[in-house]
Protein backbone atom coordinates (compact mmCIF):
# COMPACT_ATOMS: atom_id res chain seq x y z
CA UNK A 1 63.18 114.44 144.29
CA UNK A 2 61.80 110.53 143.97
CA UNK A 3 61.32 108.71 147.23
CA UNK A 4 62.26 105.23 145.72
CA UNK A 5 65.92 104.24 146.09
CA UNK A 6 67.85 103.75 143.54
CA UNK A 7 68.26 100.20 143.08
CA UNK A 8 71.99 98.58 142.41
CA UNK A 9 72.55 97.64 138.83
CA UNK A 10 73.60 94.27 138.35
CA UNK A 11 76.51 94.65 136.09
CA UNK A 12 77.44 90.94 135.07
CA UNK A 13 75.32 88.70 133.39
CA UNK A 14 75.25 85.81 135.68
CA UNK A 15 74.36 88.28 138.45
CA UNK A 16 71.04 89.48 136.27
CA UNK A 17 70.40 85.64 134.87
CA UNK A 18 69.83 84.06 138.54
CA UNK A 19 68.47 87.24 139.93
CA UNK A 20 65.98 86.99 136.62
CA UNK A 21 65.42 83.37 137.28
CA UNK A 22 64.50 83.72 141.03
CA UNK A 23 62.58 86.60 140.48
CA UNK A 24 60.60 84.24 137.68
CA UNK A 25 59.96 81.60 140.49
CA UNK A 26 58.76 84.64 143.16
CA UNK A 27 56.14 85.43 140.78
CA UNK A 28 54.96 82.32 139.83
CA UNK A 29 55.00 81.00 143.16
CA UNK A 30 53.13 84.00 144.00
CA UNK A 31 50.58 83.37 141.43
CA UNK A 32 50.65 79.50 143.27
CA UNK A 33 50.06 80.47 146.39
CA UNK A 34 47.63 82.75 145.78
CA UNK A 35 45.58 80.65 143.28
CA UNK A 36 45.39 78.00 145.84
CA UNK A 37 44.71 80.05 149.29
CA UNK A 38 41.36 81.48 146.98
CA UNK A 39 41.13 78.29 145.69
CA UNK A 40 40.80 76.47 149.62
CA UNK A 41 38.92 79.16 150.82
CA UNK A 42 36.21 78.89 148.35
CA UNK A 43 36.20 75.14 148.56
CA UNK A 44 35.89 75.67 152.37
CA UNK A 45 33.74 78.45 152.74
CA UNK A 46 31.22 76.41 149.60
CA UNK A 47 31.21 73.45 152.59
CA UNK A 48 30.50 76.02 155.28
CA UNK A 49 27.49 77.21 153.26
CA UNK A 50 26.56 73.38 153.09
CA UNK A 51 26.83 72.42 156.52
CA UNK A 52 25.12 76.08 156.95
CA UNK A 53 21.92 74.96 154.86
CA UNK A 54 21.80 71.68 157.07
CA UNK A 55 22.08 73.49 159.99
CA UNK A 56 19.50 75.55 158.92
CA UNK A 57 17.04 73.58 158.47
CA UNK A 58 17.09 72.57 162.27
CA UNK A 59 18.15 75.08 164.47
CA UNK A 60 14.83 77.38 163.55
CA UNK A 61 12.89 75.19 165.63
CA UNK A 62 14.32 75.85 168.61
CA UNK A 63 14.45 79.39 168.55
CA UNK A 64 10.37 79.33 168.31
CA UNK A 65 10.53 77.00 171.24
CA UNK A 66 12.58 79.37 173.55
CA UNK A 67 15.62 79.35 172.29
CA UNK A 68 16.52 75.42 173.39
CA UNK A 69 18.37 73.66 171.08
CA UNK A 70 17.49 70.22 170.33
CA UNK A 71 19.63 66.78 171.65
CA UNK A 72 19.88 63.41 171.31
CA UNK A 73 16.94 62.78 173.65
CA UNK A 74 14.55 65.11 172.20
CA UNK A 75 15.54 64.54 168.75
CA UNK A 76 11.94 63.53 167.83
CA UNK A 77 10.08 66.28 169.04
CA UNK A 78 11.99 68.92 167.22
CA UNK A 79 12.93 66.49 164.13
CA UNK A 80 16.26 65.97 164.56
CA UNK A 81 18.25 63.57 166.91
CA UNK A 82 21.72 65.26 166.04
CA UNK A 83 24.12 67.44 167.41
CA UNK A 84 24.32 70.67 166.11
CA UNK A 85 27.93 71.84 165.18
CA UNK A 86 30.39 73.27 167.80
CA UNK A 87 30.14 77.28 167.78
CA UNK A 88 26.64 77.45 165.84
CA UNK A 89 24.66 80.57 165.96
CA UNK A 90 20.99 81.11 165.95
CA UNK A 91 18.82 84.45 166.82
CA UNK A 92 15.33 85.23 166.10
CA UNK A 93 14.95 89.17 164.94
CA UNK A 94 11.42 90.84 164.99
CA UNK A 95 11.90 94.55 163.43
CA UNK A 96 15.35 94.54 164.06
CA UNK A 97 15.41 93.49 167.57
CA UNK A 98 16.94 90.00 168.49
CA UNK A 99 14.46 88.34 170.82
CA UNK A 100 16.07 84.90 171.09
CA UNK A 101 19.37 83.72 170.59
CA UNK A 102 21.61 80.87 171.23
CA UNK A 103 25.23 79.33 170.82
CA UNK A 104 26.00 75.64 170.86
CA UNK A 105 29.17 75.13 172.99
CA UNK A 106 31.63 72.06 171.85
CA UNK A 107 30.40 69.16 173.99
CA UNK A 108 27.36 70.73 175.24
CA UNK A 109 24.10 69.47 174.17
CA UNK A 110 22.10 72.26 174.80
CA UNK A 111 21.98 75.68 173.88
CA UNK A 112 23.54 78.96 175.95
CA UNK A 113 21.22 82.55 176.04
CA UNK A 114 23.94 84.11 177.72
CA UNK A 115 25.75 85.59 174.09
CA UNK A 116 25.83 89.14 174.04
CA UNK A 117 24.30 90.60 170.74
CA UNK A 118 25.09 94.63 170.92
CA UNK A 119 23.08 97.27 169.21
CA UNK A 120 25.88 96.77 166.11
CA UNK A 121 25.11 93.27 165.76
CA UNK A 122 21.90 93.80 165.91
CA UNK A 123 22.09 95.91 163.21
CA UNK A 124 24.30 94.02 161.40
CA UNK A 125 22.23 90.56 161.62
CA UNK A 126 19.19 93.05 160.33
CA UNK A 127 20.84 93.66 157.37
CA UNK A 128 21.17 90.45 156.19
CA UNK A 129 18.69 89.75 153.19
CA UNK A 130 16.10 86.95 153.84
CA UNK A 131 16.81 84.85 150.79
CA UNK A 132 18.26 81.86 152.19
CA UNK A 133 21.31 82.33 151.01
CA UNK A 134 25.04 82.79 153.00
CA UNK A 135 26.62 85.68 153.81
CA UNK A 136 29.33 87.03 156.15
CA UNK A 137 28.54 89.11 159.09
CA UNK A 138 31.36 90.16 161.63
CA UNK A 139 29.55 89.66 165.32
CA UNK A 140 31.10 91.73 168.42
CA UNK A 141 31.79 89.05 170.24
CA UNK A 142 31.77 85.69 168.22
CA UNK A 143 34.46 87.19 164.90
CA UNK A 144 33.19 86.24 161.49
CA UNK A 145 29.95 84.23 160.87
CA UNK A 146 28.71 83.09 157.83
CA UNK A 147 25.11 82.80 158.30
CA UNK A 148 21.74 82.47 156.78
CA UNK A 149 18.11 84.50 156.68
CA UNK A 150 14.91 83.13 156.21
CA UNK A 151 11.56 84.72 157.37
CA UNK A 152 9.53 83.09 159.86
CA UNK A 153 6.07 82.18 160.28
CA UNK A 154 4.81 85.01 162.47
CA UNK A 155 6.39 87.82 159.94
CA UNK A 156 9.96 87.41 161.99
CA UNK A 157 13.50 86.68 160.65
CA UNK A 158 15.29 83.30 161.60
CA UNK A 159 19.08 83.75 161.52
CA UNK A 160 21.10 80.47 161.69
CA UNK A 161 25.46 80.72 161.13
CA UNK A 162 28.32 78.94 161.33
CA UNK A 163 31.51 80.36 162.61
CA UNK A 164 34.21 80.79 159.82
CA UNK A 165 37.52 80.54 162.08
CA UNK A 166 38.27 77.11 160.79
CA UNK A 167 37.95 77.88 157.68
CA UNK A 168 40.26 81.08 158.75
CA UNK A 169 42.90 78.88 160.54
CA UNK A 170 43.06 76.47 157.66
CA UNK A 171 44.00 79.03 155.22
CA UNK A 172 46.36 80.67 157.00
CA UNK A 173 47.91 77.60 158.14
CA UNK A 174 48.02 76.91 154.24
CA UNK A 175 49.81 80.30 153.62
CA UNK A 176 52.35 79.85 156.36
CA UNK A 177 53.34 76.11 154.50
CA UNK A 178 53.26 77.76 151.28
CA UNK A 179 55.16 80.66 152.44
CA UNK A 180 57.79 78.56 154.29
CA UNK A 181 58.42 75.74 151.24
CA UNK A 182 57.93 78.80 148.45
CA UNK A 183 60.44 80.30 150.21
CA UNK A 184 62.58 77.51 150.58
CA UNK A 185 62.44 76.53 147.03
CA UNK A 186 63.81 80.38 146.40
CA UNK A 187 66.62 79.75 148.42
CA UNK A 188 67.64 76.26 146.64
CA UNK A 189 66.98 78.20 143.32
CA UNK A 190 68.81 80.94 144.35
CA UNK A 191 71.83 78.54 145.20
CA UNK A 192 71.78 75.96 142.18
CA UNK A 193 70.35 78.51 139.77
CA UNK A 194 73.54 80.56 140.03
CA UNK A 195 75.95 77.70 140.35
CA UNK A 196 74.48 76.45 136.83
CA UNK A 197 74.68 79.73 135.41
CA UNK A 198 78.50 80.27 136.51
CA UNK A 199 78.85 76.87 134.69
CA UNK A 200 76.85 77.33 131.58
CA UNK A 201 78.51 81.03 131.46
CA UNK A 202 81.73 79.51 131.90
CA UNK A 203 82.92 79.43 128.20
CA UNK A 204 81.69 82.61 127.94
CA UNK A 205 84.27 84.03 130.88
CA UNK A 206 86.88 82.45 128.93
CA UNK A 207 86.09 84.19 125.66
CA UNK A 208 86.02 87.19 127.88
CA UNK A 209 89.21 86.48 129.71
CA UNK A 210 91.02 85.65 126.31
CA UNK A 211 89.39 89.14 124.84
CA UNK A 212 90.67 90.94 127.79
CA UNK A 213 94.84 89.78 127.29
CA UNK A 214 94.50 90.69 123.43
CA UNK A 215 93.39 94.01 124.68
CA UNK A 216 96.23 94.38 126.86
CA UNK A 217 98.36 93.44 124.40
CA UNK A 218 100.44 96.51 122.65
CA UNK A 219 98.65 96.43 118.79
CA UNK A 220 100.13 99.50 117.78
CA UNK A 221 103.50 98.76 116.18
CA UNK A 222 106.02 95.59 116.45
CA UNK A 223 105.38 92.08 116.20
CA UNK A 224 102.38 90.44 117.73
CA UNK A 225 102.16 87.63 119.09
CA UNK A 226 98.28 87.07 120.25
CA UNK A 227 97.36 84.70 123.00
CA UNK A 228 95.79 81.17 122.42
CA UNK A 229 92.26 81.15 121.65
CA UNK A 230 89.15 80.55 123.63
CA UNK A 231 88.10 76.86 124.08
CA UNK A 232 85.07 76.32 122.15
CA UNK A 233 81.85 74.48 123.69
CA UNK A 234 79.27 73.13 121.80
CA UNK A 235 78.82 75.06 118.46
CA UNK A 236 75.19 74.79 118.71
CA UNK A 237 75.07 76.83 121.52
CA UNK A 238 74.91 80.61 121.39
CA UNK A 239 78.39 80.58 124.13
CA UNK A 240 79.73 78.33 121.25
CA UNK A 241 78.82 80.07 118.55
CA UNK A 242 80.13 83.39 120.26
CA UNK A 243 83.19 81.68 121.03
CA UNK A 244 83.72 80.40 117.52
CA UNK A 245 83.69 83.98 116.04
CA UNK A 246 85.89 85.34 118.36
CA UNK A 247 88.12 82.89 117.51
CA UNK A 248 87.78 83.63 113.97
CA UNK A 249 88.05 87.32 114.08
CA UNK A 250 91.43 86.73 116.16
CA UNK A 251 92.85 84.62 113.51
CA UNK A 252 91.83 87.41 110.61
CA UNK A 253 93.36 89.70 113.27
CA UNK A 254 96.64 88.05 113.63
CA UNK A 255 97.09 87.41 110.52
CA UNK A 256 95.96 91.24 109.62
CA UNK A 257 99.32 91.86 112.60
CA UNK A 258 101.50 89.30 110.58
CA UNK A 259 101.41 91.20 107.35
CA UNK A 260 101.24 94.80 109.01
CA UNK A 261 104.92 93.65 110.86
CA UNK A 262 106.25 91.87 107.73
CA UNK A 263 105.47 95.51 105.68
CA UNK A 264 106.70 97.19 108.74
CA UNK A 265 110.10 95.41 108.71
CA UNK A 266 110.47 95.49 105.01
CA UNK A 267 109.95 99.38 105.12
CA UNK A 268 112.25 99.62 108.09
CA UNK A 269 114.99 97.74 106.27
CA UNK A 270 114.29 99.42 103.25
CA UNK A 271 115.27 102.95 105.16
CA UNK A 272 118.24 101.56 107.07
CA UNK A 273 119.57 100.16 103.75
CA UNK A 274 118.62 103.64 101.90
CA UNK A 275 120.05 105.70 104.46
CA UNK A 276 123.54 103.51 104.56
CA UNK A 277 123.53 103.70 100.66
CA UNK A 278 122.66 107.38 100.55
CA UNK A 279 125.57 108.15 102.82
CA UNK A 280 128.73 108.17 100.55
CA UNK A 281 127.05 109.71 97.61
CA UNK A 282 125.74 112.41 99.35
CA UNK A 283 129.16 112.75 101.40
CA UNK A 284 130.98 112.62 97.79
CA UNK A 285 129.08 115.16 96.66
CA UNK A 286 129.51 117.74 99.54
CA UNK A 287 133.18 116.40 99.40
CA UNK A 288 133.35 117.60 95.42
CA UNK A 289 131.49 121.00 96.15
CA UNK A 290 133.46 122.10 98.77
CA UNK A 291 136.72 121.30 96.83
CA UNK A 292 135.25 123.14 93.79
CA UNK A 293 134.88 126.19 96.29
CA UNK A 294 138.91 125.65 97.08
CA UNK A 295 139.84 125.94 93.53
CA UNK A 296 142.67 128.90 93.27
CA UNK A 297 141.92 129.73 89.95
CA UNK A 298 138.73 132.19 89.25
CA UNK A 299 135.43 131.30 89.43
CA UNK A 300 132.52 133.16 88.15
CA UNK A 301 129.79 134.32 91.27
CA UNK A 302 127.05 132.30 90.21
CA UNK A 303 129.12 128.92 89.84
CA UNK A 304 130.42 129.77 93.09
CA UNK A 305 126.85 130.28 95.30
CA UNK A 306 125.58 127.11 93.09
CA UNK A 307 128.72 125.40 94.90
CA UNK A 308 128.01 126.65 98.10
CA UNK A 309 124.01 125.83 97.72
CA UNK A 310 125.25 122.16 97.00
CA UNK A 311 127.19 122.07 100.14
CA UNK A 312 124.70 123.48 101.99
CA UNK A 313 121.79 120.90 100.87
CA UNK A 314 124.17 117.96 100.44
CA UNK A 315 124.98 118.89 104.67
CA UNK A 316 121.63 118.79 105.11
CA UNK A 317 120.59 116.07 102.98
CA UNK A 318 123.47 113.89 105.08
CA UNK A 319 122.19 115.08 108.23
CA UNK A 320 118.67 113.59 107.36
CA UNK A 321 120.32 110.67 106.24
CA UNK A 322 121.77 109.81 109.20
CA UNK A 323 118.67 110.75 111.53
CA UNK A 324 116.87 108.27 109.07
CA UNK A 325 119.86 105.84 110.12
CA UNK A 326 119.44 106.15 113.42
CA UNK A 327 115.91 105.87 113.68
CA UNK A 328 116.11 102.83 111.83
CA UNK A 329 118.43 101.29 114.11
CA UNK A 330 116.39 102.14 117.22
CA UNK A 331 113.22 100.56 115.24
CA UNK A 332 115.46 97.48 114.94
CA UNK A 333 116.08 97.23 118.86
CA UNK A 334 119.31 97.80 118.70
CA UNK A 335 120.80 98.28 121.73
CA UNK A 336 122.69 101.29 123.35
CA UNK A 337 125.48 102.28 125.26
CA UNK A 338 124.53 101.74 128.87
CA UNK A 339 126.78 103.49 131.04
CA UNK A 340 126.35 106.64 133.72
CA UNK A 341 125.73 110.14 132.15
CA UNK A 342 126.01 113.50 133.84
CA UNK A 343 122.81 114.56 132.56
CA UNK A 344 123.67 118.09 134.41
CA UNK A 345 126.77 118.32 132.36
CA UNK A 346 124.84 117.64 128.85
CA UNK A 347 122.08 120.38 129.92
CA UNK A 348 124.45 123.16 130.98
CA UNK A 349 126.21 122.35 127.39
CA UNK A 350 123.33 121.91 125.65
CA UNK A 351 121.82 125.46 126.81
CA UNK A 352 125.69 126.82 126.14
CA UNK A 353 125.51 126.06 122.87
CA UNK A 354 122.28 127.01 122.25
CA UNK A 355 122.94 130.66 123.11
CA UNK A 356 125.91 130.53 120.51
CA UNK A 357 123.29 129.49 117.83
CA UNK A 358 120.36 131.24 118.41
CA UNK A 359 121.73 134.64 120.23
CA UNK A 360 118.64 136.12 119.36
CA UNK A 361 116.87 134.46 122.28
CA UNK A 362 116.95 134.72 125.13
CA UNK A 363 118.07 131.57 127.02
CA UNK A 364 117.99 130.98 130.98
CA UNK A 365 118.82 128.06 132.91
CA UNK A 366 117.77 126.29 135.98
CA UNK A 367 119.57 123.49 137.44
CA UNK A 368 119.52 121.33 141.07
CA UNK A 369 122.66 121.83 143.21
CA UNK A 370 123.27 118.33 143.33
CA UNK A 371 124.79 116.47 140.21
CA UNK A 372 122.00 114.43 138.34
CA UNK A 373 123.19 111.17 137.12
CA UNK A 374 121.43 108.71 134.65
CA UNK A 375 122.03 105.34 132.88
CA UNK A 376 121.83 105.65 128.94
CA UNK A 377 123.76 106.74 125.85
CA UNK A 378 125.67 110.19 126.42
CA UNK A 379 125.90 111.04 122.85
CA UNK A 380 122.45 110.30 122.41
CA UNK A 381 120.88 112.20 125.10
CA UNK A 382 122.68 115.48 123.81
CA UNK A 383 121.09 114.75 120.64
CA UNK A 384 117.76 114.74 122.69
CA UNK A 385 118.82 117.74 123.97
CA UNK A 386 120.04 119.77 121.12
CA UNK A 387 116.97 118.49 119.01
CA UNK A 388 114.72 119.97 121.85
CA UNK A 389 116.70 123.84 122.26
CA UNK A 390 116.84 123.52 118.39
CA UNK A 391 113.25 123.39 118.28
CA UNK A 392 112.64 125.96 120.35
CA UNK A 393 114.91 127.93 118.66
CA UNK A 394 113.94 127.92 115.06
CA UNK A 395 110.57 127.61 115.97
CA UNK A 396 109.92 131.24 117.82
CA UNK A 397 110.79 134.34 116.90
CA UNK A 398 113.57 136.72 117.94
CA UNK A 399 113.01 137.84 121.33
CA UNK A 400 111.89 135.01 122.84
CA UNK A 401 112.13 133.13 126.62
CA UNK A 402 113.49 129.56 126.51
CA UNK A 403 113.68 128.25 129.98
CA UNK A 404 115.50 124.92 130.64
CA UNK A 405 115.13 123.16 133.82
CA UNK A 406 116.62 120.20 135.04
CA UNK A 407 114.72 118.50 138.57
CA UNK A 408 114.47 115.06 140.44
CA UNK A 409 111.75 113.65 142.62
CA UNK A 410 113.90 110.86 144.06
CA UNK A 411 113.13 108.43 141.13
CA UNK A 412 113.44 110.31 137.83
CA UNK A 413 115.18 113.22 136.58
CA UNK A 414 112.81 115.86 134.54
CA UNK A 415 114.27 118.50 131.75
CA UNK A 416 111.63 120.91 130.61
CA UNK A 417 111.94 123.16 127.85
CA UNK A 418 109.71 126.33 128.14
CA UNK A 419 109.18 128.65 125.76
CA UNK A 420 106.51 131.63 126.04
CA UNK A 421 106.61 131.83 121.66
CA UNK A 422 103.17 131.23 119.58
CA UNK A 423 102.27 128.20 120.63
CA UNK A 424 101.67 124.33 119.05
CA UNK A 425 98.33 124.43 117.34
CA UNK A 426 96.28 122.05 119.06
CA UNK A 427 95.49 119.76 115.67
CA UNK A 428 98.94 119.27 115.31
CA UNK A 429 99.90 118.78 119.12
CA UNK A 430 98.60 114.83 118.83
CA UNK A 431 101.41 114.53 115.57
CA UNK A 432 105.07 116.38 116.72
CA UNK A 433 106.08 113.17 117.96
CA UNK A 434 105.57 111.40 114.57
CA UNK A 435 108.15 111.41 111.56
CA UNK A 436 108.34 114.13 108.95
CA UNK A 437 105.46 116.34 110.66
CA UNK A 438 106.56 119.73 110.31
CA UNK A 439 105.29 122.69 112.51
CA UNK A 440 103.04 125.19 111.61
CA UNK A 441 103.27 128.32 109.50
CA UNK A 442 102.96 130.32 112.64
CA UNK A 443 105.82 128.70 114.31
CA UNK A 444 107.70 127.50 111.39
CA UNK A 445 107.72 130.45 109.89
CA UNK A 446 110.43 131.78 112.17
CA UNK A 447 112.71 129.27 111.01
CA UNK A 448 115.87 130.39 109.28
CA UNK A 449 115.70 126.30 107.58
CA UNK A 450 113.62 123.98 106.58
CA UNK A 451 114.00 121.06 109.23
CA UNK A 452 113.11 117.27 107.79
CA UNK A 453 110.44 117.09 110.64
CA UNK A 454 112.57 114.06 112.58
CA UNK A 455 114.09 116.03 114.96
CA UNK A 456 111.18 115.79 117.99
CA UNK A 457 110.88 111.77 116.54
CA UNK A 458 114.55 111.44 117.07
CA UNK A 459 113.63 112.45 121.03
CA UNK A 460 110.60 110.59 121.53
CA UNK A 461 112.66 107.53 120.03
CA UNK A 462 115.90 107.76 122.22
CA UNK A 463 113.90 108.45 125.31
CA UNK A 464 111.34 105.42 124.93
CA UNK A 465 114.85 103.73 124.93
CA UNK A 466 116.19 104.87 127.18
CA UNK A 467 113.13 104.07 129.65
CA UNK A 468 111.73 107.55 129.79
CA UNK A 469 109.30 109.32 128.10
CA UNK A 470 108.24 112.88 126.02
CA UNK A 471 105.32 114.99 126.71
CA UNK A 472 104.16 118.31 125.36
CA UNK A 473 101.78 121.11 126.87
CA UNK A 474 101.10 124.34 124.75
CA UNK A 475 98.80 127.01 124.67
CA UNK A 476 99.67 130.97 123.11
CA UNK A 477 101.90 131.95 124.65
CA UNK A 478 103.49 128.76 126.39
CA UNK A 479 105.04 125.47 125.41
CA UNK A 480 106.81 123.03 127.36
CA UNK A 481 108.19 119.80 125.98
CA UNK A 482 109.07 117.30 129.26
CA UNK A 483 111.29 114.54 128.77
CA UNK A 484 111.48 112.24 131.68
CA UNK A 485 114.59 109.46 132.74
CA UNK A 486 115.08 107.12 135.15
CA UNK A 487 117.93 108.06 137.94
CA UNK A 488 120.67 105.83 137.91
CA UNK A 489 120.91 103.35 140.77
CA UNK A 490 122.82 104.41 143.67
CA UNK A 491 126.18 102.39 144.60
């Protein structure tokens, strides 16, 4: 379990640029501030230690006279006619016992005896090597001295100091100014850094508001028609640059659209045309076989089953034809019949004749007691209908449940058609919706004929037109194929 919080992720890129930016500043205001607080308090405490050797050469004397500290009057007899500074320091150790001491007070030209030293200064002011150099000692009562050792004449120590609170209070008045205009300058960064960023990212945004409408934009069949491109900035900029290509690749993707339509359409008219050409041959021939099979005179057996094989294919070979027709059409927008359907009606019928065709299974019904109407094409939707029981039928074997239920949730009317045969293989499941894809061996093979694999097309295409939509769930055992309708409008 980690004890540091997750941090939030900045997710946009002008969100990590002016973070990155004013992070950038921190730290090199940082290194700033701290550079020049060690670089004052050297420069300070290295003119302590000056005025600290001055000092020092004066304020000896008076500790081997007593402990008075020379003024302007008696200047002459100790060598010195000036002030000492405000807060200096001076003891006098022999062993490590202070025997004289003394403090000069601001304004007061002589010296006070009456500073405590305790048993820690004393120790601490012992410690202090005599070598003449400065050092920092911490005194009970007096905070942080720098002072200065240097052995006396009758084997003692002479301790002069200087206290190091202004130096203290200038640095930290220092930090407080640096803190306060470091941190003002990260606020005004903070500010204009991510204004400029919005605006420098701002062709970007478009190339990214342009990419997002193409993607929203159904690629997968139809016409195309992309949305203008991205303004492009300066192309020696990476934004322009970026926006350039984008640009590019939409124009190699358009036109990629432009051709994939134009070999859509000439396909599409290709199969309309076909399947209106193919009609009256293959209805003349059917026409010409089943006449043959009316002839009174005899006919040997095998002329007679090839004449009833050609009727047979021809039928089916015109039913194709005219699924091919129809999907055609529907490719081509073309529109339907518009007009209120008793979809209850069509699913009773539907499931009627279903159990005339396939009495082998076994077919159950389930239906709302209210009417359900919808807007659309009757004929069509009992081809949706007949397509779907048909499926079911020559799809499972003998024996089987088909379930058909018809239900409403206040919007949209829902006929499901369950079966509990094999199942849809799940490779295939992805495909049943798409032309010519025929089912399985282990459905299919309970068919009594070949289908052209357009019926389940012929469903998903009338109910996309219709407004609705097709689903499928299967697993062993259970399939269900849901086709979905908007309710007519109520008067």
């Amino acid at each position: 379990m980690t004890l540091v919080p997750h941090l939030p992720r900045l997710h946009t890129l002008r969100a990590r640029l002016t973070v990155g930016l004013v992070v950038l500043l921190a730290v090199s205001c940082a290194a700033v501030g701290i550079a020049a607080v060690v670089g004052v308090n050297g420069f300070l405490t290295q003119r302590l230690d000056e005025q600290l050797s001055q000092v020092g050469t004066r304020l000896p004397a008076s500790l081997e006279h007593g402990g008075q500290v020379p003024n302007d009057h008696d200047g002459d007899e100790h060598g010195d006619t000036r002030r000492q500074a405000a807060g200096t320091f001076g003891a006098r150790l022999v062993g490590a016992r202070v025997t004289n001491k003394a403090l000069v007070r601001s304004g007061d030209p002589g010296a006070d005896l009456g500073v405590d030293v305790t048993a820690t200064d004393e120790r601490r002011l012992a410690a202090v090597p005599a070598d003449g150099r400065a050092h920092t000692v911490e005194l009970s009562a007096l905070d942080d001295y720098r002072v200065i050792a240097t052995p006396g004449r009758d084997g003692d120590v002479l301790i002069v100091g200087l206290p190091l609170e202004p130096v203290q209070a200038t640095v930290h008045r220092l930090e407080l100014v640096a803190a306060v205009v470091f941190g003002a300058a990260l606020a005004v960064t903070g500010v204009t850094g991510a204004v400029w960023v919005r605006w420098s990212l701002r062709p970007l945004s478009r190339v990214a508001a342009t990419a997002t409408r193409v993607s929203e934009l159904p690629l997968a069949s139809g016409e195309v028609t992309l949305p203008p491109r991205a303004p492009e900035s300066d192309p020696r900029s990476e934004v322009g640059r970026v926006a350039g290509a984008f640009n590019r690749m939409l124009g190699h993707v358009e036109d990629a659209l432009t051709k994939r339509h134009a070999s859509e359409e000439r396909l599409r008219r290709f199969a309309a045309d076909a399947s209106h050409e193919l009609r009256t041959p293959v209805a003349s021939v059917r026409g010409h076989a089943e006449l043959a099979l009316l002839h009174p005179g005899p006919v040997p057996p095998e002329v007679t089953r090839a004449l009833e094989r050609i009727a047979a294919e021809s039928s089916r070979m015109g039913e194709m034809v005219d699924e091919m027709l129809l999907l055609a059409r529907l490719d081509a927008g073309r529109p339907l019949e518009r007009r209120p359907v008793d979809l209850t009606r069509l699913v009773l019928d539907a499931v009627t004749d279903a159990r005339v065709t396939g009495p082998g299974h076994r077919w159950t019904l389930e239906l709302p007691e209210d009417p359900v109407t919808v807007t659309g094409d009757a004929h069509r939707l009992q081809q949706v209908l007949a397509n779907l029981s048909a499926n079911a039928r020559l799809h499972t074997p003998v024996g089987t449940k088909v379930t058909v239920t018809l239900e409403t949730d206040g919007t949209t009317a829902s006929v499901r058609v369950h079966d509990d045969g094999p199942g849809v293989p799940e490779e295939v499941r992805s495909e049943v919706f798409e032309r010519f894809t025929r089912a399985d061996h282990r459905r299919h093979a309970h068919a009594s004929g070949g289908g052209a694999g357009l019926g389940l097309s012929i469903v998903a295409a009338v109910t996309e037109a219709h407004g609705g939509s097709v689903g499928l769930e299967s697993r062993p055992g259970a399939t269900t194929f849901t086709v979905k309708l908007p309710l007519a409008a109520t008067p």
